[in-house]
PDB file of N, CA and C in Angstrom:
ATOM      1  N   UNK A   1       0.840  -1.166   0.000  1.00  0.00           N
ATOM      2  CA  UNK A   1       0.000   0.000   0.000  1.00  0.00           C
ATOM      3  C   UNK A   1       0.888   1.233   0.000  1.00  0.00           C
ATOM      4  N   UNK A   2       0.704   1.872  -1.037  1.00  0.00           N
ATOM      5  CA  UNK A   2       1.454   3.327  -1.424  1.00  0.00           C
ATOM      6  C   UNK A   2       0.548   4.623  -0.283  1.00  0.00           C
ATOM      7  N   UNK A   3       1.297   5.476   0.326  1.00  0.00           N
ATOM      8  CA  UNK A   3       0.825   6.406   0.915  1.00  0.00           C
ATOM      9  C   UNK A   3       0.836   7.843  -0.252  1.00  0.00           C
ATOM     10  N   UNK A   4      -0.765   8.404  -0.740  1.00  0.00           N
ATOM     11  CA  UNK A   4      -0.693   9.072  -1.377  1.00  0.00           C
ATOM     12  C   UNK A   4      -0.843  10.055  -0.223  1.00  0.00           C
ATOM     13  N   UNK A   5      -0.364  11.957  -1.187  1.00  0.00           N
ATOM     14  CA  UNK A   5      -0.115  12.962  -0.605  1.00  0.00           C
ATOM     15  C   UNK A   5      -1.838  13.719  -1.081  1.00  0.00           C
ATOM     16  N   UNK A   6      -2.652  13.748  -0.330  1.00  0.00           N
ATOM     17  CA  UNK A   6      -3.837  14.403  -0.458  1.00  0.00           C
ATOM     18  C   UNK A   6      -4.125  15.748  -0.220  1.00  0.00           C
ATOM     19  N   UNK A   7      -4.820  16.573  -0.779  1.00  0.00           N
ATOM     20  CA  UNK A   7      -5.131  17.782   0.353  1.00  0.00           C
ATOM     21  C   UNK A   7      -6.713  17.336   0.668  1.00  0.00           C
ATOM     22  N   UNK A   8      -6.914  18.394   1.561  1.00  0.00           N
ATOM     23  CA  UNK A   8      -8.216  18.041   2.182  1.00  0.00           C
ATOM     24  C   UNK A   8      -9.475  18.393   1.364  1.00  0.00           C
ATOM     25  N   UNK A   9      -9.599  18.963   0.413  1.00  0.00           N
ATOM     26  CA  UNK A   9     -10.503  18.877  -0.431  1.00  0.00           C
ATOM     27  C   UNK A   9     -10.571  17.725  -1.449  1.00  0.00           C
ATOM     28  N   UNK A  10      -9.426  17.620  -1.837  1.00  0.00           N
ATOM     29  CA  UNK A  10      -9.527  15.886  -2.105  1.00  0.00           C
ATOM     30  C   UNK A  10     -10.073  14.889  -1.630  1.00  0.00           C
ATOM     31  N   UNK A  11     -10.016  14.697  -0.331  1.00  0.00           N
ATOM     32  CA  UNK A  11     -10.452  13.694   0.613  1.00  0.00           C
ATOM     33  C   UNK A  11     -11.831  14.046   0.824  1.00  0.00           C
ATOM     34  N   UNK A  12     -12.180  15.349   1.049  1.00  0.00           N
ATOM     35  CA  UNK A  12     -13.462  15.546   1.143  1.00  0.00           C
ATOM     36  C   UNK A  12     -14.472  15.304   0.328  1.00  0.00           C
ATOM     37  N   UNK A  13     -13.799  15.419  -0.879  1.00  0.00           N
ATOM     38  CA  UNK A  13     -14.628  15.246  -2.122  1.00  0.00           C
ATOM     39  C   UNK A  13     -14.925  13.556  -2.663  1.00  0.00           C
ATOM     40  N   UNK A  14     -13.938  12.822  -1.797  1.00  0.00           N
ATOM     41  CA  UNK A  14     -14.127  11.398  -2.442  1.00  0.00           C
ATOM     42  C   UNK A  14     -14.870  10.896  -1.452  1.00  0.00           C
ATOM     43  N   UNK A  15     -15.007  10.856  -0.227  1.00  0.00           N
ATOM     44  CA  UNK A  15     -16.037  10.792   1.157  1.00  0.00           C
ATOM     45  C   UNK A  15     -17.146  11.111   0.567  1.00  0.00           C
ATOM     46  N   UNK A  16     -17.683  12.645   0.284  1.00  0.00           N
ATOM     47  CA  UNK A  16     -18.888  12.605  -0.019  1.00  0.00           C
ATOM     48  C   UNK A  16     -19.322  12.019  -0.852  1.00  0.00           C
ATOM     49  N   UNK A  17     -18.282  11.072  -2.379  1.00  0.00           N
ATOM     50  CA  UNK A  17     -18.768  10.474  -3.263  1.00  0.00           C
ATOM     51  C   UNK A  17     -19.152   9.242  -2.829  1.00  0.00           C
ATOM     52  N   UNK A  18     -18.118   8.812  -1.541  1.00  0.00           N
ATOM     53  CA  UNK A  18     -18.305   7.539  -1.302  1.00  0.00           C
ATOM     54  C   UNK A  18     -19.589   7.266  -0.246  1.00  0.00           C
ATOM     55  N   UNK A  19     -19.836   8.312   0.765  1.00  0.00           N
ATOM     56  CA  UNK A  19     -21.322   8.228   1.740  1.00  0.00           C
ATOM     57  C   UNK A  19     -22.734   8.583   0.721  1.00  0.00           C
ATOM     58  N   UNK A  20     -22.230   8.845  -0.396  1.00  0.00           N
ATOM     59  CA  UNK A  20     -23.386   9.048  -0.995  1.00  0.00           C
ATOM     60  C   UNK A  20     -23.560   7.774  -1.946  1.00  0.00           C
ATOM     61  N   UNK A  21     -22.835   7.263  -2.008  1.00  0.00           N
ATOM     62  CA  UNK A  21     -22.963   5.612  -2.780  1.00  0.00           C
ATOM     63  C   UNK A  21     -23.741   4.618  -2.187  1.00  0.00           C
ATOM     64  N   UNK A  22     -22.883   4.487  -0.672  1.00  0.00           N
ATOM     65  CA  UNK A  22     -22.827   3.873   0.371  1.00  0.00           C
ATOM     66  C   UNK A  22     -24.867   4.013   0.766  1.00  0.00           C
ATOM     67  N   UNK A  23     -25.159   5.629   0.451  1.00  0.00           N
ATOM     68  CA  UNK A  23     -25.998   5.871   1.658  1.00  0.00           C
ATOM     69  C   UNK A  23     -27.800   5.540   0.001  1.00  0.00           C
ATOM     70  N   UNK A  24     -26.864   5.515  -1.126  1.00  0.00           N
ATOM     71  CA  UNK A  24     -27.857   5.620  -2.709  1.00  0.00           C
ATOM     72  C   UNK A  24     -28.642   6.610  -2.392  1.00  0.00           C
ATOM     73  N   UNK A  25     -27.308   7.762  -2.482  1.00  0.00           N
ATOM     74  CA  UNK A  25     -28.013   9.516  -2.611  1.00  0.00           C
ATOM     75  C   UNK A  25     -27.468  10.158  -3.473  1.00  0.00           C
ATOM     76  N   UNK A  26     -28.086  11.442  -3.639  1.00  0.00           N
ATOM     77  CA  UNK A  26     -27.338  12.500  -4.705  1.00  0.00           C
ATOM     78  C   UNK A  26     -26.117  12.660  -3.426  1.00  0.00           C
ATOM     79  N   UNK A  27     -24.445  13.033  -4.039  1.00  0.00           N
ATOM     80  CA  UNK A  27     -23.476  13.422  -3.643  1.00  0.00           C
ATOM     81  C   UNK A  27     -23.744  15.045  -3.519  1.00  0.00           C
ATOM     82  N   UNK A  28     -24.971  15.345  -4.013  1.00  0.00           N
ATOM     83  CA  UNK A  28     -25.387  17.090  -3.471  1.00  0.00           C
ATOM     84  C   UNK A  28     -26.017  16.988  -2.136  1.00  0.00           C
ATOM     85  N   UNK A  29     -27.048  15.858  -1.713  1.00  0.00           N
ATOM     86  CA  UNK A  29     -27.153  15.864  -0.486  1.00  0.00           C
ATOM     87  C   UNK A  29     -26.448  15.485   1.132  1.00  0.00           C
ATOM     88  N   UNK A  30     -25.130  15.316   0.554  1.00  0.00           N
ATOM     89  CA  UNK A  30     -24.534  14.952   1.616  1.00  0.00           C
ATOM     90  C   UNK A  30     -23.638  16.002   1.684  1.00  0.00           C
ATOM     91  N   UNK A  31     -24.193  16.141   3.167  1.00  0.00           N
ATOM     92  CA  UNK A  31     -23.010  17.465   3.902  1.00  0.00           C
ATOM     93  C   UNK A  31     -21.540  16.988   4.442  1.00  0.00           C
ATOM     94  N   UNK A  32     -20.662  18.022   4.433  1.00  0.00           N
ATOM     95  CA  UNK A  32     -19.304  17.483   4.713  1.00  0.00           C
ATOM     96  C   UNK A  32     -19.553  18.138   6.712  1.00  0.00           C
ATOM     97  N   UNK A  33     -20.376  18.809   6.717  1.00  0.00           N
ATOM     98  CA  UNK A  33     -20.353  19.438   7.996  1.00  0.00           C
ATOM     99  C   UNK A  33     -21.005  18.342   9.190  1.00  0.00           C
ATOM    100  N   UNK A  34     -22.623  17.523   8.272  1.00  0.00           N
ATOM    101  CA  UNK A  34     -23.135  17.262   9.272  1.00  0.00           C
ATOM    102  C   UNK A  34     -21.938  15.247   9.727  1.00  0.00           C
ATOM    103  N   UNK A  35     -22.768  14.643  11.159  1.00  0.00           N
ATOM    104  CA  UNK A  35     -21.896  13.762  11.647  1.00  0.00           C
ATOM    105  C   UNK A  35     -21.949  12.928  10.653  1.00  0.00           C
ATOM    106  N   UNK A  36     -21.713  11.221  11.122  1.00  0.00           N
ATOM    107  CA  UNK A  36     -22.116  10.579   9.902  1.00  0.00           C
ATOM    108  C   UNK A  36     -23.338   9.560  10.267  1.00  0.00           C
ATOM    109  N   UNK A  37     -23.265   9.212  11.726  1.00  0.00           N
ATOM    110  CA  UNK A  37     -24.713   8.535  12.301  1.00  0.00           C
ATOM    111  C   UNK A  37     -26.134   9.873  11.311  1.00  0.00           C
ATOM    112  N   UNK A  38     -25.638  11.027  11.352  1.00  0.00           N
ATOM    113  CA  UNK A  38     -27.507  11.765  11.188  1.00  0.00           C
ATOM    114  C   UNK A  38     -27.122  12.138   9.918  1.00  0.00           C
ATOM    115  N   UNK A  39     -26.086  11.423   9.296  1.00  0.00           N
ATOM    116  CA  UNK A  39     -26.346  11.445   7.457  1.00  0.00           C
ATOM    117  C   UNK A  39     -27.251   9.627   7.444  1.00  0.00           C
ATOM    118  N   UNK A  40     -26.846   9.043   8.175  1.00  0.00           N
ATOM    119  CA  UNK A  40     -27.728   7.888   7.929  1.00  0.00           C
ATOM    120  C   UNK A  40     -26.664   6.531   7.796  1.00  0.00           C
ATOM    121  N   UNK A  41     -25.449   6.510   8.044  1.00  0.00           N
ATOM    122  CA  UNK A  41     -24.697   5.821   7.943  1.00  0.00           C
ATOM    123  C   UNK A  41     -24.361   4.771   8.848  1.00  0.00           C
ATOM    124  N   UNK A  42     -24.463   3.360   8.532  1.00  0.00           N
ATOM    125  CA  UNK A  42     -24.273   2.546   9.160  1.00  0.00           C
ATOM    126  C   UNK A  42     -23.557   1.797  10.172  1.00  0.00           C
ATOM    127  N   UNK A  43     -23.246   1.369  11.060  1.00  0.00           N
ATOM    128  CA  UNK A  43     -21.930   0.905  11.824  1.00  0.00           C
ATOM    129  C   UNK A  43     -21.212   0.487  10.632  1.00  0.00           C
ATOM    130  N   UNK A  44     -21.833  -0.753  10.182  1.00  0.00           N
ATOM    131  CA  UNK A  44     -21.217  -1.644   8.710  1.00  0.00           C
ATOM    132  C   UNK A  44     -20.340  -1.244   7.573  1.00  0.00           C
ATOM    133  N   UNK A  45     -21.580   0.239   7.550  1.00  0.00           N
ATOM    134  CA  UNK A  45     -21.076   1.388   6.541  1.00  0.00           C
ATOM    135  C   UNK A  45     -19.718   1.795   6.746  1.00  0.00           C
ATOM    136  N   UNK A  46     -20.043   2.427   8.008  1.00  0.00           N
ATOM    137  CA  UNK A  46     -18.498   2.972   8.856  1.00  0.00           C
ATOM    138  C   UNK A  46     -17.887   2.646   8.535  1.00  0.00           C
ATOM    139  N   UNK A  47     -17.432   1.215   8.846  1.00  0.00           N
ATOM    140  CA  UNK A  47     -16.622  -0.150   8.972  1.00  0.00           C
ATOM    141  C   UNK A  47     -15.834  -0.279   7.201  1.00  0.00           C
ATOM    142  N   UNK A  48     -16.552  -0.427   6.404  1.00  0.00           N
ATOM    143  CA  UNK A  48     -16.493  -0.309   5.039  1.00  0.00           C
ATOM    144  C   UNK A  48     -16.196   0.926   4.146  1.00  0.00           C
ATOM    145  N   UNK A  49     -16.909   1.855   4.692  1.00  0.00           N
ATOM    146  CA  UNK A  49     -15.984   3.139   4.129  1.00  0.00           C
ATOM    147  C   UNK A  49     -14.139   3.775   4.954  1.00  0.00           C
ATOM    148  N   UNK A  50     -13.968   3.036   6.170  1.00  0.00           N
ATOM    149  CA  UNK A  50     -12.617   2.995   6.802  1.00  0.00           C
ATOM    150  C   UNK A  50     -11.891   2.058   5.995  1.00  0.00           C
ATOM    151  N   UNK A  51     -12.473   0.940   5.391  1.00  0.00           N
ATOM    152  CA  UNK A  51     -11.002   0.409   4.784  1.00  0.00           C
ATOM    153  C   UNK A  51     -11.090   0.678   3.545  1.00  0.00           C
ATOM    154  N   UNK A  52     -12.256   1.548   2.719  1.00  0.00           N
ATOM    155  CA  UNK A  52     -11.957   1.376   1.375  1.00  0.00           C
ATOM    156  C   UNK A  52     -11.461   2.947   1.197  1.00  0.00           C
ATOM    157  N   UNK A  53     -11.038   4.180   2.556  1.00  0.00           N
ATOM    158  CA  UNK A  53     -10.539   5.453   3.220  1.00  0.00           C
ATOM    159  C   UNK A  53      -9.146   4.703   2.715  1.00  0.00           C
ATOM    160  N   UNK A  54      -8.723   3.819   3.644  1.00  0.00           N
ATOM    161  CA  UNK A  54      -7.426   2.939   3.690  1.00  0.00           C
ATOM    162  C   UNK A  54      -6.907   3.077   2.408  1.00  0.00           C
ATOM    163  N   UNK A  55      -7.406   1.864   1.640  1.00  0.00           N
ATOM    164  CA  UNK A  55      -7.129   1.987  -0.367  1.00  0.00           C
ATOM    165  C   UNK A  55      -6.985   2.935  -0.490  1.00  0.00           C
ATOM    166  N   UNK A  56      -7.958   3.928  -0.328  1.00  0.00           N
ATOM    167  CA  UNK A  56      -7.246   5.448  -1.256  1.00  0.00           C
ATOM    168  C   UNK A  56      -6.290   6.250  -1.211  1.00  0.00           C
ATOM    169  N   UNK A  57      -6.653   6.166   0.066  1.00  0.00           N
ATOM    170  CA  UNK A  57      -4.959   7.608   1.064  1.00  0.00           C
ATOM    171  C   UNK A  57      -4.087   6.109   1.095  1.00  0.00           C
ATOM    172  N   UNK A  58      -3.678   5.075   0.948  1.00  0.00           N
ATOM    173  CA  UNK A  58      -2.705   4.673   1.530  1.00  0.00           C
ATOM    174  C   UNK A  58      -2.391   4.655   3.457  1.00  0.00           C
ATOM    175  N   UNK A  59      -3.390   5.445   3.883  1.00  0.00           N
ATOM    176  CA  UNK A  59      -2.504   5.521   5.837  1.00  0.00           C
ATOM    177  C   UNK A  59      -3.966   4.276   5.981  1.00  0.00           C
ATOM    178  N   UNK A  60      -2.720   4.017   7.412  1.00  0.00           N
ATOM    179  CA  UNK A  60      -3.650   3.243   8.183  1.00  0.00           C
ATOM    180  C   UNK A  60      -4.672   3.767   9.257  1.00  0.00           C
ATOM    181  N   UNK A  61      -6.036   3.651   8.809  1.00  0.00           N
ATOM    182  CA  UNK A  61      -6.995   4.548   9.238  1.00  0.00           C
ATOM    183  C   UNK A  61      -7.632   3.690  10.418  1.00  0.00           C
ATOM    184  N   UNK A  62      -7.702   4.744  11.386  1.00  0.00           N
ATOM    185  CA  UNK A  62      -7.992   3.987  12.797  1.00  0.00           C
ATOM    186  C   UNK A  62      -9.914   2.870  12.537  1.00  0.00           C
ATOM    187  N   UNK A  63      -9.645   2.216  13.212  1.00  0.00           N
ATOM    188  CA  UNK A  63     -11.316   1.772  12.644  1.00  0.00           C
ATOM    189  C   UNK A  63     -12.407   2.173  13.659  1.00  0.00           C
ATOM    190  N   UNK A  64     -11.613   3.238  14.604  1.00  0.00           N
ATOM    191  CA  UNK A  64     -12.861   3.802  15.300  1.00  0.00           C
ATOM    192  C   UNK A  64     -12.940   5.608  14.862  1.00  0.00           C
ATOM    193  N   UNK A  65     -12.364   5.459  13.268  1.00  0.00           N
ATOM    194  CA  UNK A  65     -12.296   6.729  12.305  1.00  0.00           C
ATOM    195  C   UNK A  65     -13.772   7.751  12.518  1.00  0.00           C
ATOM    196  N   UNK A  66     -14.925   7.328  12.482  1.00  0.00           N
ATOM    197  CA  UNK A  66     -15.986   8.315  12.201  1.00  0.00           C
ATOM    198  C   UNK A  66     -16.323   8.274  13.683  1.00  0.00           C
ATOM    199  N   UNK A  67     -15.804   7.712  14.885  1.00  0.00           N
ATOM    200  CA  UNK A  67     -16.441   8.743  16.337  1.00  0.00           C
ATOM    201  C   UNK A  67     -14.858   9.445  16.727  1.00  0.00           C
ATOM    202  N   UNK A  68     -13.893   9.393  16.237  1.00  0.00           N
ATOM    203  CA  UNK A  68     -13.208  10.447  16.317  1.00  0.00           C
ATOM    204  C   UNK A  68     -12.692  11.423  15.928  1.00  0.00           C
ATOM    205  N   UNK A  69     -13.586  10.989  14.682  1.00  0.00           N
ATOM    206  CA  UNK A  69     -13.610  12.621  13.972  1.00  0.00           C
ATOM    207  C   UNK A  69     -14.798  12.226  12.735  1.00  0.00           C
ATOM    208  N   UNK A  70     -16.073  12.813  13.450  1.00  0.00           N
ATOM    209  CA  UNK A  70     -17.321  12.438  13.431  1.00  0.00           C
ATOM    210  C   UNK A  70     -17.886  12.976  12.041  1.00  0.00           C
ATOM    211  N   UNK A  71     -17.373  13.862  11.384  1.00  0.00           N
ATOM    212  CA  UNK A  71     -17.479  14.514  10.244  1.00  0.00           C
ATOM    213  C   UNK A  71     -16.979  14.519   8.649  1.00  0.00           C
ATOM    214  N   UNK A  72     -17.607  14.476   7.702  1.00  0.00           N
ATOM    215  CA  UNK A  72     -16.790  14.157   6.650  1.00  0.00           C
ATOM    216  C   UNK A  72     -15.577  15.205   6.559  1.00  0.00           C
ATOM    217  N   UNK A  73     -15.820  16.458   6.836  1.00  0.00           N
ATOM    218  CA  UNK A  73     -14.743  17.774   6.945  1.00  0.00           C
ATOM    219  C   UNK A  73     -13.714  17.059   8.088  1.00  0.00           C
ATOM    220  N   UNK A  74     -14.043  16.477   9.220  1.00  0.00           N
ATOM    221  CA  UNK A  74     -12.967  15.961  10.364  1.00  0.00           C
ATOM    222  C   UNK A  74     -12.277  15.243   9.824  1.00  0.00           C
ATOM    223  N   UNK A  75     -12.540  14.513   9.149  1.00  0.00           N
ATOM    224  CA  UNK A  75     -11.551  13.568   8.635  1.00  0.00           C
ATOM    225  C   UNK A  75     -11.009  13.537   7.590  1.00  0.00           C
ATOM    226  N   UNK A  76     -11.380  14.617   6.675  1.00  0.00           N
ATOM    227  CA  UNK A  76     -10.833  15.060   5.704  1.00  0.00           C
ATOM    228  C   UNK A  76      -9.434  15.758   6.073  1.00  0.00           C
ATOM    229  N   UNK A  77      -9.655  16.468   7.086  1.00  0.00           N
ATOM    230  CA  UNK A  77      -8.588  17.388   8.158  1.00  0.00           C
ATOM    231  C   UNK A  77      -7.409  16.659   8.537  1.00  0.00           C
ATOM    232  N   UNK A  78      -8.220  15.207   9.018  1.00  0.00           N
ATOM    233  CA  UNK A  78      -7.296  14.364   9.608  1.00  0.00           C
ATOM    234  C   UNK A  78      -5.966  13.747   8.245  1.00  0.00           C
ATOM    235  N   UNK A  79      -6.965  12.715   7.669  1.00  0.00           N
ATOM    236  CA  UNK A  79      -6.140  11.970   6.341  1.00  0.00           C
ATOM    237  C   UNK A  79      -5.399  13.709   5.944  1.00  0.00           C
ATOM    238  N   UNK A  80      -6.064  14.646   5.756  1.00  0.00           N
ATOM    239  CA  UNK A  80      -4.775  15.362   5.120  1.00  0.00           C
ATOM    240  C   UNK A  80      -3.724  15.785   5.650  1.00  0.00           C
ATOM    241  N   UNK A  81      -3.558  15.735   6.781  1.00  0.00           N
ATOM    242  CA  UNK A  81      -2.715  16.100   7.625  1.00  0.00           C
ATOM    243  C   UNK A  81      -1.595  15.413   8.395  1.00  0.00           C
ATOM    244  N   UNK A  82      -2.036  13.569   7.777  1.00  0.00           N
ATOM    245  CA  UNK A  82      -1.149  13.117   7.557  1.00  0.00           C
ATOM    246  C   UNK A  82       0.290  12.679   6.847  1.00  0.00           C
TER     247      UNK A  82
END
């Protein structure tokens, strides 16, 4: 696994593509602000969008990723700042 160099709009932008796949929504209705439990997202989901987070950025993404940084913007912050 290659560690790519992201910025945070990058990351942000592939999250919302991916919770909106995940969630079979328009990628216009998903906020980067709101959490990800009251976008509608699953434990399972969680679970599945952390390792397929993993694949993309290359880092090893904690798997308790969306309650510690509860937001698609939080963790956009985070992965980029790695």
């Amino acid at each position: 696994m290659s560690t790519k160099t992201l910025t945070r709009r990058q990351v942000r932008s592939w999250l919302v593509g991916r919770v909106a796949e995940h969630l079979k929504v328009a990628p216009e209705t998903v906020s980067p602000q709101a959490v990800f439990s009251e976008l509608g997202l699953s434990s399972v989901q969680a679970v599945e969008l952390t390792a397929e987070l993993e694949d993309f950025s290359g880092l090893k993404i904690p798997p308790t990723m969306v309650y510690e940084y509860p937001t698609i913007d939080d963790v956009a912050a985070y992965v980029a700042g790695q």
